[in-house]
C-alpha atoms as a PDB file:
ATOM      1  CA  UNK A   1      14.237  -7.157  13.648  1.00  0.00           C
ATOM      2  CA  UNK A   2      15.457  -8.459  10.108  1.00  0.00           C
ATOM      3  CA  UNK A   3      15.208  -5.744   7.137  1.00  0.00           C
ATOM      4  CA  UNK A   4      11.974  -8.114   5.750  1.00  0.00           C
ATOM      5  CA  UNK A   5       9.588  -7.969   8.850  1.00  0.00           C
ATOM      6  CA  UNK A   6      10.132  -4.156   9.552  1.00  0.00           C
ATOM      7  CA  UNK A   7       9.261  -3.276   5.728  1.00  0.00           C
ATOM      8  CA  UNK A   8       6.592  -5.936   6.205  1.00  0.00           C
ATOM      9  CA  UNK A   9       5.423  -3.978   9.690  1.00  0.00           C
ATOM     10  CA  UNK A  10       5.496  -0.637   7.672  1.00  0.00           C
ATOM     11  CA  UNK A  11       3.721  -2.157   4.563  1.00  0.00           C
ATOM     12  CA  UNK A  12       0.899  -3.160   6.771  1.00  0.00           C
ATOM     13  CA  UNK A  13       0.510  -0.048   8.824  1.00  0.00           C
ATOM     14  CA  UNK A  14       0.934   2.394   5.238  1.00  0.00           C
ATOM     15  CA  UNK A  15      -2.014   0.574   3.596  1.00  0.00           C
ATOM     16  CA  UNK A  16      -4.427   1.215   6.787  1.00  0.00           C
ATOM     17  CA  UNK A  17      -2.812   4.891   6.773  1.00  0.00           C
ATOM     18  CA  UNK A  18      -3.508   5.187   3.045  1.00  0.00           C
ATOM     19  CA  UNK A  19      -7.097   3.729   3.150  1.00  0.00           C
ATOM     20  CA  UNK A  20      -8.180   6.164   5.754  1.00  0.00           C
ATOM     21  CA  UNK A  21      -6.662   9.255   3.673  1.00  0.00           C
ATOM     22  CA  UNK A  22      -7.929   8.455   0.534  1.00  0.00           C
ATOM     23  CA  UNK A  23     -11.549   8.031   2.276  1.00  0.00           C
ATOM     24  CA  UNK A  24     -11.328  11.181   4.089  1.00  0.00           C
ATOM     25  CA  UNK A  25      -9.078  13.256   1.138  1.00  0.00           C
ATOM     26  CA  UNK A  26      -9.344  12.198  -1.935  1.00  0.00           C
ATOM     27  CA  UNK A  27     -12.637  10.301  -2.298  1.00  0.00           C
ATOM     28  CA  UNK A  28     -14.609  12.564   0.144  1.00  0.00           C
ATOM     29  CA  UNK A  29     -17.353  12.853  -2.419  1.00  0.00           C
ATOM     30  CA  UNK A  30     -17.425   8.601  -2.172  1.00  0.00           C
ATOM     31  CA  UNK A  31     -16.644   8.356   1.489  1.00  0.00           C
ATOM     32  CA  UNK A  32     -17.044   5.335   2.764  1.00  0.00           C
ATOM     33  CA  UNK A  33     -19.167   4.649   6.263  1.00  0.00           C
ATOM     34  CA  UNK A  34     -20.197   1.803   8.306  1.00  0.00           C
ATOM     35  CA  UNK A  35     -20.202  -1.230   6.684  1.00  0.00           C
ATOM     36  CA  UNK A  36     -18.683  -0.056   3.260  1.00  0.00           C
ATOM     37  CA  UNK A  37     -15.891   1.114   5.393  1.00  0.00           C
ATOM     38  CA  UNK A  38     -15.030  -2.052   6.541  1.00  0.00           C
ATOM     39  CA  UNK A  39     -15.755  -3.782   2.956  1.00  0.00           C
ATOM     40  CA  UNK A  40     -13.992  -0.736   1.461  1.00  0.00           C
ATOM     41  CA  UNK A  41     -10.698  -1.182   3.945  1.00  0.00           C
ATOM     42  CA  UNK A  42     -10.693  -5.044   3.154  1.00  0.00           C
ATOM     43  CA  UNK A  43     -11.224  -4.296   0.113  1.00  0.00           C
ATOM     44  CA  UNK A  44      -8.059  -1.879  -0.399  1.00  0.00           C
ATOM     45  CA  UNK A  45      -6.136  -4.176   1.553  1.00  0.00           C
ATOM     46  CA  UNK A  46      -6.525  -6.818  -0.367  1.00  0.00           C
ATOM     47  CA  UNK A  47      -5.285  -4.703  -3.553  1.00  0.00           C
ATOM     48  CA  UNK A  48      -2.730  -3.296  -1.725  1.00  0.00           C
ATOM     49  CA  UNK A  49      -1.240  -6.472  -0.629  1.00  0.00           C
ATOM     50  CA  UNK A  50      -0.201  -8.097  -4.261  1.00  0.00           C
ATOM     51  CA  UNK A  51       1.595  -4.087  -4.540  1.00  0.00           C
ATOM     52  CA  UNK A  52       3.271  -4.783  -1.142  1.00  0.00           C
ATOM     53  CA  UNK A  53       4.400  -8.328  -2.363  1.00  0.00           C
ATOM     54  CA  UNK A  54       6.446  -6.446  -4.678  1.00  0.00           C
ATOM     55  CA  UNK A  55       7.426  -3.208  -2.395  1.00  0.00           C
ATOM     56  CA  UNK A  56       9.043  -5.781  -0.221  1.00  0.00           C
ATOM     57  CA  UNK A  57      10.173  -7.775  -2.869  1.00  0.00           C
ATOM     58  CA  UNK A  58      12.180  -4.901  -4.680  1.00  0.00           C
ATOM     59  CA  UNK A  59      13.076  -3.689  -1.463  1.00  0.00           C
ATOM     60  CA  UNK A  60      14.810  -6.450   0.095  1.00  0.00           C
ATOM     61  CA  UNK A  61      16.415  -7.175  -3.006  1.00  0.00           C
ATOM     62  CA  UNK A  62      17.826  -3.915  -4.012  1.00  0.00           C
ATOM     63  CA  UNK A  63      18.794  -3.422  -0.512  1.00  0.00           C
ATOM     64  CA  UNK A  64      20.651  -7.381   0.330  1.00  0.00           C
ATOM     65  CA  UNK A  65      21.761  -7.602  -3.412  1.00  0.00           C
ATOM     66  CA  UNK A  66      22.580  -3.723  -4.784  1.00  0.00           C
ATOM     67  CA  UNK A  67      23.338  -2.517  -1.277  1.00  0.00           C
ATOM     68  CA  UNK A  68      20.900   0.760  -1.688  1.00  0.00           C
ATOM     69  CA  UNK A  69      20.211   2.661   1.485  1.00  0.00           C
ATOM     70  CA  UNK A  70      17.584   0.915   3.368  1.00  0.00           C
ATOM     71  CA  UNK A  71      15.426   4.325   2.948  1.00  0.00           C
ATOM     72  CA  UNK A  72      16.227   4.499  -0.586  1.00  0.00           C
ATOM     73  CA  UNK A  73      15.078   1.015  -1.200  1.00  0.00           C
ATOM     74  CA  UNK A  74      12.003   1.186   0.558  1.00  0.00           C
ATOM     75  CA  UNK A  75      11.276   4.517  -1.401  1.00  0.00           C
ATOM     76  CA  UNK A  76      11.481   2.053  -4.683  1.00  0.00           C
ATOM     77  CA  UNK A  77       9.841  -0.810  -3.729  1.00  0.00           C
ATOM     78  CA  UNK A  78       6.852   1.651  -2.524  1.00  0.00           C
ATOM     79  CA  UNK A  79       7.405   3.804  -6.240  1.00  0.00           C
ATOM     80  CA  UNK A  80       6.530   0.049  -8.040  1.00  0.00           C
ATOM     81  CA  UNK A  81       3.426  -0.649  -6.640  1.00  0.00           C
ATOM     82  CA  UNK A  82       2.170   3.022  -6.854  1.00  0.00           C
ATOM     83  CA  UNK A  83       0.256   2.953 -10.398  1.00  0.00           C
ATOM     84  CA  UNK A  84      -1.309  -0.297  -9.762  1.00  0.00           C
ATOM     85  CA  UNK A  85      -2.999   0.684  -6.506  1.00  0.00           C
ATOM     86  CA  UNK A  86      -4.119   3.536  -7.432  1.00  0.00           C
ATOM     87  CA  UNK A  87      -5.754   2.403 -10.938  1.00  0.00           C
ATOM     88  CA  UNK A  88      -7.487  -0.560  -8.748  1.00  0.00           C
ATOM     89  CA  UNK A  89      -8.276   0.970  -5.698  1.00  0.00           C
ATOM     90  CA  UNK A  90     -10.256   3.656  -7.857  1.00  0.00           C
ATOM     91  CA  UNK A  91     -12.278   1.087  -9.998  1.00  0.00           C
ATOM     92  CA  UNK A  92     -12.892  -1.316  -6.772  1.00  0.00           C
ATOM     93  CA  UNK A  93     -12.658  -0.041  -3.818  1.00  0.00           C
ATOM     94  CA  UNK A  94     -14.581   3.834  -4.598  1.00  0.00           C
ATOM     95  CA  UNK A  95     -16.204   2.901  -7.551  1.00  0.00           C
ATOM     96  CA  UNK A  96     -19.722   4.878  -8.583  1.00  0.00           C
END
């Protein structure tokens, strides 16, 4: 499996992962059920995804190009896309 599809893979399965703990943790007083849930996860995923077009991005370039540790790159492609899904997520996907 190439260095792109397995950051790809773990993109995918982080933003389900991180949609059902922020429902359950740290919105729990906006928890999302039923149909909001699946609105909600589309919702997040959606946001997510122009954040992992970037984790992947910065990944795959600072590990091909700068030779960083593959760890150590995915750790800063993830650290880019961190403020932006959180600010988003919280005005979208939760919002009052």
């Amino acid at each position: 499996m190439t260095f792109e599809l397995s950051q790809s893979i773990a993109t995918g399965i982080a933003i389900i992962g991180n949609f059902m703990l922020n429902n359950w943790l740290a919105y729990y007083d906006r928890r999302l059920t039923g149909w909001k849930f699946v609105r909600g996860l589309l919702s997040f995923a959606l946001i997510y995804s122009f954040g992992a077009v970037a984790t992947v991005g910065i990944a795959t370039l600072l590990f091909t190009q700068q030779h960083v540790f593959w760890w150590a790159a995915g750790i800063a492609g993830a650290a880019m896309s961190l403020v932006w899904n959180y600010a988003v997520t919280s005005a979208l996907t939760w919002r009052e």
